[in-house]
Protein backbone atom coordinates (compact mmCIF):
# COMPACT_ATOMS: atom_id res chain seq x y z
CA UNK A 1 34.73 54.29 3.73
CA UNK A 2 37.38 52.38 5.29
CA UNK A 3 35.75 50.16 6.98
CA UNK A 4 33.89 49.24 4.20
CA UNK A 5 36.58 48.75 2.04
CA UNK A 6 38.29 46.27 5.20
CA UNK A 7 35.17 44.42 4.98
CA UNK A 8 35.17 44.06 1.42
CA UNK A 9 39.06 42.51 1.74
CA UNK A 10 38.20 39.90 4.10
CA UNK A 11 35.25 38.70 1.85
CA UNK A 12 37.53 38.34 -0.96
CA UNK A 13 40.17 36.72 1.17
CA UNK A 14 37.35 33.75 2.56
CA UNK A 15 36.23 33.41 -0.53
CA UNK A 16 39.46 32.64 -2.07
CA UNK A 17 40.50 30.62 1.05
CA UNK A 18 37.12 28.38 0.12
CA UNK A 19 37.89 27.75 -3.33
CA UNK A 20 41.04 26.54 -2.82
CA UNK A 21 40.03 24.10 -0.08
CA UNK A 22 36.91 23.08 -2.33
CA UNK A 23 39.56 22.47 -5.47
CA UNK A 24 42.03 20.67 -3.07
CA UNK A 25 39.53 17.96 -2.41
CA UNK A 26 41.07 14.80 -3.62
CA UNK A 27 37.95 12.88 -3.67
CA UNK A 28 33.93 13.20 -4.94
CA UNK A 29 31.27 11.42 -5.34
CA UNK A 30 28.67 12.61 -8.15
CA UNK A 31 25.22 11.13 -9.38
CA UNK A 32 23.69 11.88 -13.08
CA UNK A 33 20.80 9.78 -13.89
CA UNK A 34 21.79 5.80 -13.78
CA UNK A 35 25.92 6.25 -12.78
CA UNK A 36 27.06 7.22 -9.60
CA UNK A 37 30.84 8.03 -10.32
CA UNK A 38 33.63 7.84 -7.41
CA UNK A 39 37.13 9.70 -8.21
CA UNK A 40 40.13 9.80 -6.69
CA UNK A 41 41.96 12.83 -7.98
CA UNK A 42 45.30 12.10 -6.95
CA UNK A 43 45.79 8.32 -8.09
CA UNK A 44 43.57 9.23 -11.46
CA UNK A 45 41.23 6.33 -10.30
CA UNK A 46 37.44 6.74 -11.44
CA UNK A 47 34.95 3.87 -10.69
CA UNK A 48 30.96 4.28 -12.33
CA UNK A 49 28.13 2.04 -10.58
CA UNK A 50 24.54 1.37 -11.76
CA UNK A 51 22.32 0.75 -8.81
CA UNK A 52 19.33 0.68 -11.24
CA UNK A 53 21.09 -2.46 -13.01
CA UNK A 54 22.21 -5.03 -10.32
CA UNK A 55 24.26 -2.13 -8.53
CA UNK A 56 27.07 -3.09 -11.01
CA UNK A 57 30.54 -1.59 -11.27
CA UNK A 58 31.24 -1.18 -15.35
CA UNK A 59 33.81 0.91 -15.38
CA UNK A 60 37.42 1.65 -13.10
CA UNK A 61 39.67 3.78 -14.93
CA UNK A 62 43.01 4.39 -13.77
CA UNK A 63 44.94 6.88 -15.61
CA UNK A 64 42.06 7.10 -18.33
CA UNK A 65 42.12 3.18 -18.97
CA UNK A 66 39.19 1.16 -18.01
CA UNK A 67 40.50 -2.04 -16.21
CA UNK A 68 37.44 -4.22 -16.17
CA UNK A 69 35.39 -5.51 -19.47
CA UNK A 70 32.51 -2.90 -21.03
CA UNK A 71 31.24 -4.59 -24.55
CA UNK A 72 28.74 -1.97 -24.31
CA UNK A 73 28.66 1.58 -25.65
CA UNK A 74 25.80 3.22 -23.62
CA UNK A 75 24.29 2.05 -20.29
CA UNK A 76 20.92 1.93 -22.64
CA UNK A 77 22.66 -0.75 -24.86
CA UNK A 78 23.31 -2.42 -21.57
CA UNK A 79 19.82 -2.08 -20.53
CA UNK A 80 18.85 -3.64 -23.22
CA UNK A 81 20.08 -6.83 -23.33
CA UNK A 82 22.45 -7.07 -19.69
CA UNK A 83 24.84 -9.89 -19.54
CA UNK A 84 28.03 -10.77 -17.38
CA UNK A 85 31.06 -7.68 -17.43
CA UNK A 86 32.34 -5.72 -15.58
CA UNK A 87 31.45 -6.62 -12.02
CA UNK A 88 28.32 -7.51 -11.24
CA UNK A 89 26.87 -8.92 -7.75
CA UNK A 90 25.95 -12.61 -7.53
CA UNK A 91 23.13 -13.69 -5.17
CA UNK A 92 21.35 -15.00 -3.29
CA UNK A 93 23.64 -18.01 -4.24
CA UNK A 94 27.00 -17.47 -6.54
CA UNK A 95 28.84 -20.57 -8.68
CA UNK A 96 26.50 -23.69 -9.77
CA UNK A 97 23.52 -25.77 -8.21
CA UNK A 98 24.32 -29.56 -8.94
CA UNK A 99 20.28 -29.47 -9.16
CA UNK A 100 17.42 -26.64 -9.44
CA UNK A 101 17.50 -26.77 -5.39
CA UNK A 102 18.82 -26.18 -2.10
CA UNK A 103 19.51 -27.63 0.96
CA UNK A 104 19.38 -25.43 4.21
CA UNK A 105 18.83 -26.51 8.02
CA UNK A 106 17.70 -29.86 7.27
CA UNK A 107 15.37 -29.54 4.61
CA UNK A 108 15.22 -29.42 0.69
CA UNK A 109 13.85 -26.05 -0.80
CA UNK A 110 12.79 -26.61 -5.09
CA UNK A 111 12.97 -23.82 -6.96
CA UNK A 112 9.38 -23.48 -9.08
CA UNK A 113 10.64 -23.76 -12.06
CA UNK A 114 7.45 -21.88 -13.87
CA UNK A 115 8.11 -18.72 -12.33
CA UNK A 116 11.28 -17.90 -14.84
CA UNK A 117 13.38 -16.37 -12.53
CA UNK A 118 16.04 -19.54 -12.12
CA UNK A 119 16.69 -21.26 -15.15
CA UNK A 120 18.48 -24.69 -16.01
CA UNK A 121 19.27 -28.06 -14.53
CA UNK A 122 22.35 -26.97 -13.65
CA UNK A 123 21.15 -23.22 -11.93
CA UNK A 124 24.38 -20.64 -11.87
CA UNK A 125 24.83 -17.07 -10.23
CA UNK A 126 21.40 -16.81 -8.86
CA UNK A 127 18.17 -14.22 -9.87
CA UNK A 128 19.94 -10.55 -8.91
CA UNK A 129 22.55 -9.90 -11.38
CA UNK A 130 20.28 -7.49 -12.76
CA UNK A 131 17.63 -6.64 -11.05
CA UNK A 132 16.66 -2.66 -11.48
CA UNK A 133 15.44 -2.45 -7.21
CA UNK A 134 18.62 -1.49 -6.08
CA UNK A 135 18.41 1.98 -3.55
CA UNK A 136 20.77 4.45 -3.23
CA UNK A 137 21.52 5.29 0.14
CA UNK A 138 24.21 7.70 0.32
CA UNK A 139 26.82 9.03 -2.71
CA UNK A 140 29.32 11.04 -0.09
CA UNK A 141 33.06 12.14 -0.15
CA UNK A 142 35.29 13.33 2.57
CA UNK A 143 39.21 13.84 2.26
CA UNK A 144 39.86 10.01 3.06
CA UNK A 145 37.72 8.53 0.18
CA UNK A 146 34.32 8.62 -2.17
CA UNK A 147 31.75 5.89 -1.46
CA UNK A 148 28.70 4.71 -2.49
CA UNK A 149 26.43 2.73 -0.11
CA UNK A 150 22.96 0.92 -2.19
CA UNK A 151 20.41 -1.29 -0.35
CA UNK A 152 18.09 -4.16 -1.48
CA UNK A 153 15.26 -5.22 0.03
CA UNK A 154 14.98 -9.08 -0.75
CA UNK A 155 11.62 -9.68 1.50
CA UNK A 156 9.65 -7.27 -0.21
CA UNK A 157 9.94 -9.58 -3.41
CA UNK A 158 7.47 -12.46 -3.21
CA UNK A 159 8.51 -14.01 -6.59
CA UNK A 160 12.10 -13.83 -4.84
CA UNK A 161 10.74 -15.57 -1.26
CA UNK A 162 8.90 -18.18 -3.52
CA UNK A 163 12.48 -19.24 -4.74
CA UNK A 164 15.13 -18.46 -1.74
CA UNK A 165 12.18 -17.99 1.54
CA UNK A 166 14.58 -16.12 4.02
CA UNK A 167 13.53 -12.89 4.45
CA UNK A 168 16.99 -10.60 4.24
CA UNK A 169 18.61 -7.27 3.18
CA UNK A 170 21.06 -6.81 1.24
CA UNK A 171 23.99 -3.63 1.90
CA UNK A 172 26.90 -2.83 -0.53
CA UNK A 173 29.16 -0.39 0.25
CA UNK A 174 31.81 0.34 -2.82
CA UNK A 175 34.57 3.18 -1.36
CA UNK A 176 37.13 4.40 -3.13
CA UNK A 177 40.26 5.08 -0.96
CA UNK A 178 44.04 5.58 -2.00
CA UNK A 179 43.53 4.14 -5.85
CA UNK A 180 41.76 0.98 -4.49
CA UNK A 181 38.00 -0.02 -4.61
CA UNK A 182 36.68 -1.44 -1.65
CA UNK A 183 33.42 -3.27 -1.78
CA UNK A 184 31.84 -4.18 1.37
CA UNK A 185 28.92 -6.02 2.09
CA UNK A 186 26.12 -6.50 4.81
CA UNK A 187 23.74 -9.03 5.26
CA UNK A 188 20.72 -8.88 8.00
CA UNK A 189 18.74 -12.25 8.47
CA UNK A 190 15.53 -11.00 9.40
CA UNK A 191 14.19 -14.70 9.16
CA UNK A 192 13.43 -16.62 12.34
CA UNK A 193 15.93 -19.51 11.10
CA UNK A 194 19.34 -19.40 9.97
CA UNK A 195 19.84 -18.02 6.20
CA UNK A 196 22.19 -19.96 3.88
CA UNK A 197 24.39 -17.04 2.57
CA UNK A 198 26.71 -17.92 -0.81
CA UNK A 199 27.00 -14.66 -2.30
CA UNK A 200 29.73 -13.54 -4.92
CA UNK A 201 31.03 -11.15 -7.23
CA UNK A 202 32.37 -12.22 -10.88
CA UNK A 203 35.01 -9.50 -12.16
CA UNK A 204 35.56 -9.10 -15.50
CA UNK A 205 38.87 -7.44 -16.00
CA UNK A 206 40.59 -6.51 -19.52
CA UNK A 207 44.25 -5.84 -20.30
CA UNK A 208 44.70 -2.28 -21.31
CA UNK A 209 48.52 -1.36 -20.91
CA UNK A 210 50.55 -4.73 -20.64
CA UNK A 211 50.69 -7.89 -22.40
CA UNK A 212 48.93 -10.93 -21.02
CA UNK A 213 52.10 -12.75 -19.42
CA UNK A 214 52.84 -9.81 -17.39
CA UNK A 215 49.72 -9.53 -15.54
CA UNK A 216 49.00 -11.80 -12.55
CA UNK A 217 45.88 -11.70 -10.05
CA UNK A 218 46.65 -12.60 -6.33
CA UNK A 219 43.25 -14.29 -4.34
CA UNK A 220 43.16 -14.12 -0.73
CA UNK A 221 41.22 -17.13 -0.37
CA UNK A 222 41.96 -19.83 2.35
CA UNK A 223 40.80 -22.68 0.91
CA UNK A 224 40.15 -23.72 -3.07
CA UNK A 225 37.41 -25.81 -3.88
CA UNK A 226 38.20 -28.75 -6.17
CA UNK A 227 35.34 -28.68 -9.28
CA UNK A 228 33.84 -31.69 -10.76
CA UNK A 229 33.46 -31.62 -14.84
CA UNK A 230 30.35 -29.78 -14.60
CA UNK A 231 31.79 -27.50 -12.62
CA UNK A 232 30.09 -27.67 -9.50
CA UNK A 233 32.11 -28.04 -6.22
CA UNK A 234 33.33 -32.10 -5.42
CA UNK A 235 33.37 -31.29 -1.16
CA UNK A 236 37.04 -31.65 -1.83
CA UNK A 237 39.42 -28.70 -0.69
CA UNK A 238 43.30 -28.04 -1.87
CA UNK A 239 45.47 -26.28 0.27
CA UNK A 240 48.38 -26.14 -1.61
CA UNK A 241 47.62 -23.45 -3.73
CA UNK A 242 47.27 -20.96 -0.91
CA UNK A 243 50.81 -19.88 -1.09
CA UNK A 244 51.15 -19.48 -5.13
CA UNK A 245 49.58 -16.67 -7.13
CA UNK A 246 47.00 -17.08 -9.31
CA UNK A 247 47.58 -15.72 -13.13
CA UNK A 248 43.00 -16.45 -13.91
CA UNK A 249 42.34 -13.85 -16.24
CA UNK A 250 40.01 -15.07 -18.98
CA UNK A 251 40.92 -14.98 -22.57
């Protein structure tokens, strides 16, 4: 009977030893349905992807307020009719076209125009913002951070190849470390000639605690691109404003 009731102790006390290392874990990474959800418990950051809708992030909350722009009130509403918030992924080209084609290792490549996908004389932010074909590879946490890693498969599109013909994958890793969201991406040319890559991402953020004079948005970039009235890039670059911080968020 006592060595029963030593066994029985020592159950209890792994048990409770568990749950408090389970409870202790500052980070997780959880799936339901569309949203893959990141959290980092001890900065009270939460970010929410859909793969299934351009693997966009529409939601980082920090301290319960979402920082980035969500006119939507369900992810069906979004569905629906999708359009530019939060942050979605630009590709396989980002900014403007000064015509509906491209130029790549000597040669001019025309977009067919009939097959709907790229719209416009002047073509902007490319044919993926919203595509649903978007794979989840991993949703994982340890105790250094929550990530989520999604691939596409561009090649396997031929109404994609017809427009942009470099057969590619696309990786993007979004981790959540320390109260910032990391997004990482990988691109593998699986063409036989060199790809033309001008991804981007478009944020949309919001102010939620502060007034509008009191927020500023620092840009690593090296160089700034000088825009002509359409909008497209001149050719012309601008140093200067490397060393000044750019207050750019959109009324």
């Amino acid at each position: 009977m006592r060595h029963t009731k030593m066994r029985t102790a020592a159950a209890l006390t792994w048990t409770l030893a568990f749950a408090i290392t389970a409870a202790a874990q500052p980070y997780s990474a959880r799936q339901n349905g569309d949203v893959v959800r990141l959290q980092d418990a001890k900065s009270q950051t939460a970010v929410s992807i859909v793969p299934s809708v351009g693997d966009i992030v529409f939601e980082m909350k920090v301290k319960g307020q979402n920082v980035l722009r969500w006119p939507y009130a369900s992810i069906e509403e979004f569905k629906a009719r999708p359009a530019l918030s939060g942050i979605p992924f630009l590709g396989p080209w980002a900014n403007r076209l000064d015509e509906p084609a491209f130029y790549a290792n000597g040669r001019k490549y025309a977009f067919d125009m009939e097959l709907g996908n790229v719209r416009g004389a002047i073509p902007i932010h490319g044919f993926l913002t919203t595509t649903s074909l978007w794979q989840v590879v991993e949703a994982k946490a340890d105790a250094a951070s929550a990530w989520l890693t999604s691939r596409l498969e561009f090649s396997r599109q031929p109404m994609w190849m017809k427009q942009w013909p470099f057969a590619h994958t696309i990786e993007i890793s979004h981790r959540l470390r320390d109260g910032v969201l990391e997004v990482r991406t990988t691109i593998t040319n699986m063409s036989a000639e060199p790809m033309p890559v001008a991804i981007g991402f478009h944020p949309y953020f919001q102010l939620t605690d502060s007034p509008r004079d009191e927020w500023t948005v620092a840009v690593g970039a090296r160089t700034h691109w000088l825009l002509a009235a359409n909008k497209v890039p001149t050719g012309e670059t601008d140093r200067t404003v490397l060393s000044e911080t750019c207050g750019c968020i959109d009324r």
